[in-house]
C-alpha atoms as a PDB file:
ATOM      1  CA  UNK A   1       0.000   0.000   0.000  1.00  0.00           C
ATOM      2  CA  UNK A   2       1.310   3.268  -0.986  1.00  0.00           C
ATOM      3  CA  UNK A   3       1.743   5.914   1.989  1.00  0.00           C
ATOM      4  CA  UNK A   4       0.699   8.601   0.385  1.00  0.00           C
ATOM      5  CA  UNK A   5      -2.881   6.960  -1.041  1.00  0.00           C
ATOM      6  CA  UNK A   6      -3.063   5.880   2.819  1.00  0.00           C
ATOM      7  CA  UNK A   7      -2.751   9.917   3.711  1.00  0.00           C
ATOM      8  CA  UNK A   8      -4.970  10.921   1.242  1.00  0.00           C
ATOM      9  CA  UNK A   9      -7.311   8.464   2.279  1.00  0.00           C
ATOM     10  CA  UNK A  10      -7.295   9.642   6.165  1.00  0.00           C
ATOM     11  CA  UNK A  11      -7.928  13.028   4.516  1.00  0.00           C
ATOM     12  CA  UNK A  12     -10.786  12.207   3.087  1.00  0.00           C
ATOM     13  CA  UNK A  13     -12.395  10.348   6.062  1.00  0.00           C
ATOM     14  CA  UNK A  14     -11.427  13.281   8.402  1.00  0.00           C
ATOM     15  CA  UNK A  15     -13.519  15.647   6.028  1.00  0.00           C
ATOM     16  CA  UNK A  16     -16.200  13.411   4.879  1.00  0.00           C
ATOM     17  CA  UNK A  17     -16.280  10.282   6.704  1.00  0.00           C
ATOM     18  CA  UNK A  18     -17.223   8.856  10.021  1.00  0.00           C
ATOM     19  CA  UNK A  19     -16.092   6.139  12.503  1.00  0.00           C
ATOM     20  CA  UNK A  20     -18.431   4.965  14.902  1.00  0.00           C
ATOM     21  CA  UNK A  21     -19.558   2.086  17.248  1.00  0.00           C
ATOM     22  CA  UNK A  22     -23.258   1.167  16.221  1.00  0.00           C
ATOM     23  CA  UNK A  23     -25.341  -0.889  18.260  1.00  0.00           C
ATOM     24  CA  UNK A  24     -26.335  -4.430  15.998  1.00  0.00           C
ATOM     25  CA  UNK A  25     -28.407  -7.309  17.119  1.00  0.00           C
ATOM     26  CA  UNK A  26     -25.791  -8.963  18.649  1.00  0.00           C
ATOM     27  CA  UNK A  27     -24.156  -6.252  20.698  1.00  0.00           C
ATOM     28  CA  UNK A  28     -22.049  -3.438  19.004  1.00  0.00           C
ATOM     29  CA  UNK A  29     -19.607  -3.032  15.877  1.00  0.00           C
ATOM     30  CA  UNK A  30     -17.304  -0.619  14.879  1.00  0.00           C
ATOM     31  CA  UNK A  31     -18.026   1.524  11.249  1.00  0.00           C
ATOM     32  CA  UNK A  32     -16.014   3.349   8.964  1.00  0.00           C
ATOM     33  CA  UNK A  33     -17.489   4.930   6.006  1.00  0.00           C
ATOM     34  CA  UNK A  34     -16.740   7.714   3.434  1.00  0.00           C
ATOM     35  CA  UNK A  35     -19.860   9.941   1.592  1.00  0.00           C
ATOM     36  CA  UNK A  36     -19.545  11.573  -1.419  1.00  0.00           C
ATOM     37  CA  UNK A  37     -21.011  12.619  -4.934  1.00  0.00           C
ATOM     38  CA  UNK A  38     -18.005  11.910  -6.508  1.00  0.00           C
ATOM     39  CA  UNK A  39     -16.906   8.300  -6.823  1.00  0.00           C
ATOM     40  CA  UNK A  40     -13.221   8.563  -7.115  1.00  0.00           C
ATOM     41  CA  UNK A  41     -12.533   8.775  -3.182  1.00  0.00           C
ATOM     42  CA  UNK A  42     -14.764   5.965  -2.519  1.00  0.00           C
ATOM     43  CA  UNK A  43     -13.432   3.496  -5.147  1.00  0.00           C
ATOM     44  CA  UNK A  44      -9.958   4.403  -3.840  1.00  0.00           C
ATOM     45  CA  UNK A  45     -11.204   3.348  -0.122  1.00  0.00           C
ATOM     46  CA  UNK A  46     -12.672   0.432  -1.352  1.00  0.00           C
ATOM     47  CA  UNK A  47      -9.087  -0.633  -3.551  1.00  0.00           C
ATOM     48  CA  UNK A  48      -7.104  -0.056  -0.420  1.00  0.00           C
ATOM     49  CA  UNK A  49      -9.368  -1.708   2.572  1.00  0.00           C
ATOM     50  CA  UNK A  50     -12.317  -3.523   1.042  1.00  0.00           C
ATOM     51  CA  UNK A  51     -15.419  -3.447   2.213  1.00  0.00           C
ATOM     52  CA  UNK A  52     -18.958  -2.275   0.331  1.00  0.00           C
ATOM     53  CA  UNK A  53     -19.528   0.472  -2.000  1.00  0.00           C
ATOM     54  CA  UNK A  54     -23.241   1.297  -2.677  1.00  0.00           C
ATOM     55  CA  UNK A  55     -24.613   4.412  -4.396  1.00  0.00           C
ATOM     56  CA  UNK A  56     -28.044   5.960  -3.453  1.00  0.00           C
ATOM     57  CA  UNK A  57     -30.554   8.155  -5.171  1.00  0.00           C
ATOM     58  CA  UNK A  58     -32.304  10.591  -3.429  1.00  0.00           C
ATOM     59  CA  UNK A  59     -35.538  11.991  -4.730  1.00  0.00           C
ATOM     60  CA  UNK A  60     -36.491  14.046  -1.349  1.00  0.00           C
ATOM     61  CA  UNK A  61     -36.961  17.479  -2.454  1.00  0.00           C
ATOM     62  CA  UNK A  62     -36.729  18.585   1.234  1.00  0.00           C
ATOM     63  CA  UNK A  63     -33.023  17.372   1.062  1.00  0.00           C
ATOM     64  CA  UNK A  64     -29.687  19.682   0.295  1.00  0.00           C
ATOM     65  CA  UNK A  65     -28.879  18.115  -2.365  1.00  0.00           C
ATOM     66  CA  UNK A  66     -30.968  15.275  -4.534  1.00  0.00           C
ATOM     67  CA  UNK A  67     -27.599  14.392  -6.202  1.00  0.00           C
ATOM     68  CA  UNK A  68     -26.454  10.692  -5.644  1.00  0.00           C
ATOM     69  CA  UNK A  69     -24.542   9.694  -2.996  1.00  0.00           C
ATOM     70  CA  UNK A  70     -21.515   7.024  -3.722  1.00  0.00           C
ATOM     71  CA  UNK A  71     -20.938   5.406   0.073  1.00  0.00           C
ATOM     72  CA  UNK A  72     -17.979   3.118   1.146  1.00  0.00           C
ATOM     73  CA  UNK A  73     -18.355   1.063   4.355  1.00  0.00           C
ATOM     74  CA  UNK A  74     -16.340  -1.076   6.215  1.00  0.00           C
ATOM     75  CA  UNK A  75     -16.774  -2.867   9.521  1.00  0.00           C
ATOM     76  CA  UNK A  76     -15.377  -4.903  12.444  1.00  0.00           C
ATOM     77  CA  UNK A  77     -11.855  -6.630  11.431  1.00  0.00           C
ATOM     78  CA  UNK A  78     -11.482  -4.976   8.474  1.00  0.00           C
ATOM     79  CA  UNK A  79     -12.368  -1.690  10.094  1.00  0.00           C
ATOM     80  CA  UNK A  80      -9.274  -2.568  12.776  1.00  0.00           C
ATOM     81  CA  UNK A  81      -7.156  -3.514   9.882  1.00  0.00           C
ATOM     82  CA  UNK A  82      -7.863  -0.068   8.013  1.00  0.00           C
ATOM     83  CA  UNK A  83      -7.848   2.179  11.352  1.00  0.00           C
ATOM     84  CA  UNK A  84      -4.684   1.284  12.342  1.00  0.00           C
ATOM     85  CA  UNK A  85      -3.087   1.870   8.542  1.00  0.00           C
ATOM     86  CA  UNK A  86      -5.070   5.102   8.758  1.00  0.00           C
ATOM     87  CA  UNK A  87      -4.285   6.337  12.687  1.00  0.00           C
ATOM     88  CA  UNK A  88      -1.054   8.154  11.784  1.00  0.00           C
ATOM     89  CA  UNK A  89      -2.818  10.184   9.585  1.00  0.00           C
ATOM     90  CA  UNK A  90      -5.960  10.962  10.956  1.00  0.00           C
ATOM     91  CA  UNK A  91      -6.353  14.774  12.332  1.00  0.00           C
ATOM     92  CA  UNK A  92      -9.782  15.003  13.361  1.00  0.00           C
ATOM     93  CA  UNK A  93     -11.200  11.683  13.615  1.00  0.00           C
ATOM     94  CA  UNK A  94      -8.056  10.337  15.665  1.00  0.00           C
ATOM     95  CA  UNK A  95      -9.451  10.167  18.988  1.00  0.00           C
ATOM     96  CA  UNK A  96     -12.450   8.101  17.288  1.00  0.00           C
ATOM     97  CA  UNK A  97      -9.870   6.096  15.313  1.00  0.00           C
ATOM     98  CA  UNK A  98      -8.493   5.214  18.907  1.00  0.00           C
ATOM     99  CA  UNK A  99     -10.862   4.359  20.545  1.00  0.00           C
ATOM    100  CA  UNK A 100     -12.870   2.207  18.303  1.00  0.00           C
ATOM    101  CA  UNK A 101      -9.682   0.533  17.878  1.00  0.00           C
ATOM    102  CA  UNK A 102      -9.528   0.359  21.812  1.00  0.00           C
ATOM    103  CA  UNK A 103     -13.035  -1.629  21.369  1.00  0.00           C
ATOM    104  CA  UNK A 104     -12.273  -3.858  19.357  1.00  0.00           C
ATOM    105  CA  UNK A 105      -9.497  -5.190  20.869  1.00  0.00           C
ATOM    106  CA  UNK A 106     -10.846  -5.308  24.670  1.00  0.00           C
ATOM    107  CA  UNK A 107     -13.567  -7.124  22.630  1.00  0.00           C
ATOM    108  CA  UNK A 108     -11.541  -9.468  21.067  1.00  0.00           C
ATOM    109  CA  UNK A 109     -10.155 -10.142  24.563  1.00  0.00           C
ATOM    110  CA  UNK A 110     -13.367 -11.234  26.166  1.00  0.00           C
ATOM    111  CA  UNK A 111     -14.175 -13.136  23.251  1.00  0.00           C
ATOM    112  CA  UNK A 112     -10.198 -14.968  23.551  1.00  0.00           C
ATOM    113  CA  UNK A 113     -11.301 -15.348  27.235  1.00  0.00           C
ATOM    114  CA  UNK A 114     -14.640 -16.599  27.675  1.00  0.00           C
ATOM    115  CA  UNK A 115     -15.869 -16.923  24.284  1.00  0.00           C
ATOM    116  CA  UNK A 116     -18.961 -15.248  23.605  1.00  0.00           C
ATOM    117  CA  UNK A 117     -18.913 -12.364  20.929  1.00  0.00           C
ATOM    118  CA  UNK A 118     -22.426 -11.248  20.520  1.00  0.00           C
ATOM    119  CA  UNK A 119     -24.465  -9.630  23.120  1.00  0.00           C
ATOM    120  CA  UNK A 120     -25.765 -13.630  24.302  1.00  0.00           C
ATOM    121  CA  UNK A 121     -23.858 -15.033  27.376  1.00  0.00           C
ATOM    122  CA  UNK A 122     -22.172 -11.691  27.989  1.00  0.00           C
ATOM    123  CA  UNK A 123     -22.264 -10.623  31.660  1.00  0.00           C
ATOM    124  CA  UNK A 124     -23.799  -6.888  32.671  1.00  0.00           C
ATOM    125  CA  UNK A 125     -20.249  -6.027  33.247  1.00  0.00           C
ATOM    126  CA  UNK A 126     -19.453  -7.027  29.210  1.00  0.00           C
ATOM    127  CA  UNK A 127     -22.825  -5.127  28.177  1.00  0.00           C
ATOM    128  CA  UNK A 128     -22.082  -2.241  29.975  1.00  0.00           C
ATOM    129  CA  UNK A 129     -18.791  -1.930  29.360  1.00  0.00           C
ATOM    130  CA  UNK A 130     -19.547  -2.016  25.608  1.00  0.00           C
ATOM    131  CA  UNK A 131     -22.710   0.362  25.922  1.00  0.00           C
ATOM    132  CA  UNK A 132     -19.609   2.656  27.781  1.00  0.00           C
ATOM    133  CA  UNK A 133     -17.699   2.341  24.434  1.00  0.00           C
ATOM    134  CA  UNK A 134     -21.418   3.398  22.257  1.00  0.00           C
ATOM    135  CA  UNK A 135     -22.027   6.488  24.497  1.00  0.00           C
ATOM    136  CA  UNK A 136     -18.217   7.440  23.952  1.00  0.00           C
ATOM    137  CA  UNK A 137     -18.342   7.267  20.466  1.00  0.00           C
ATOM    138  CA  UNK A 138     -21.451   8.716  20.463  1.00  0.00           C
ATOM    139  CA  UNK A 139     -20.368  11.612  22.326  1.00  0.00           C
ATOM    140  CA  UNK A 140     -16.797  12.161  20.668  1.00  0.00           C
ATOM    141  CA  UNK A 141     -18.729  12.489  17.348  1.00  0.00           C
ATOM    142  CA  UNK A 142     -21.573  15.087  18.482  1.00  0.00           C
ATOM    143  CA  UNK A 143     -18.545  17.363  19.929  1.00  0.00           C
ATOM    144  CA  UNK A 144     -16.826  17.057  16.824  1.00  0.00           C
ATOM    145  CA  UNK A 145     -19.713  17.895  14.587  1.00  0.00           C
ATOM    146  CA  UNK A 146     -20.301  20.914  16.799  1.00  0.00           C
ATOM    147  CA  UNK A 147     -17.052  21.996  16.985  1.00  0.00           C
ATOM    148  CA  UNK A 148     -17.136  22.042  13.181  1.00  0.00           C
ATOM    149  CA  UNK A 149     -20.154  24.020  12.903  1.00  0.00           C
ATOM    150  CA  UNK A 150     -18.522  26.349  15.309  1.00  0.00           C
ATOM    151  CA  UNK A 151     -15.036  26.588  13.450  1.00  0.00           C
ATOM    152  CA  UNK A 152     -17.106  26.986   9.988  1.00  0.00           C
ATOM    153  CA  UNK A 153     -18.690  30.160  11.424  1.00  0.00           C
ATOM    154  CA  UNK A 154     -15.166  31.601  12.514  1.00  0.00           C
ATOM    155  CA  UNK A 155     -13.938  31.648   8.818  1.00  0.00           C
ATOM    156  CA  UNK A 156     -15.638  34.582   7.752  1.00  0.00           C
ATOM    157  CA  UNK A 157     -14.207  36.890  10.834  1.00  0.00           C
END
């Protein structure tokens, strides 16, 4: 993999993508995914990590922009696999990068240890220490999205 498509890459996600631990049927998983209208970043996220490229069609007149929307998504060990080529590189979305890492492998741990991966036969400790790692994520993301709003209004002073 070349270093500098890895950099670009972690660009790209710090602008327009997200990381995030999502609640699933079985207990949580960690995303990564890239949004765009152009489908040049995506395909290049797809090349170098995998995953699923989809493109969507919006016909909502209430929305910004009815344009399509190319989206890239990857998830749990191919999300670890990509984070940690991307962590160097990551600006804004490091902290996220971090600690979804951080949750996947304490998961990976319990599952090593007692063998349960999905939310049956976890313990309330397990459950709640994943539902810890949600509401972090959760809450890392909402800062960051108003701290963006709030740096976006400072460029015109």
């Amino acid at each position: 993999m070349n270093l500098l498509e890895i950099a670009y890459a972690a660009g790209v996600i710090d602008s327009d993508g997200w990381i995030s631990i999502s609640p699933s049927p079985s207990s949580y998983k960690v995303l990564v995914g890239l949004a765009q209208v152009e489908p040049q970043a995506v395909k290049l996220l797809s090349s170098l990590f995998g995953g699923t490229v989809s493109l969507k069609k919006y016909s909502d007149p209430k929305r910004f922009s009815s344009r399509p929307m190319y989206t890239w998504r990857i998830e749990g060990k191919t999300a670890k696999k990509a984070l940690f080529e991307l962590l160097p590189y990551l600006r804004i979305k490091n902290a996220q990068a971090r600690l979804a890492l951080d949750y996947l492998r304490t998961s990976e741990e319990h599952f090593r240890k007692f063998g349960t991966q999905g939310s049956i036969g976890l313990d309330t400790k397990e459950l709640v220490r994943r539902t810890t790692y949600y509401l972090a994520m959760r809450e890392l993301n909402h800062r960051a999205a108003a701290e963006t709003k709030r740096e976006g209004s400072d460029l015109n002073d």
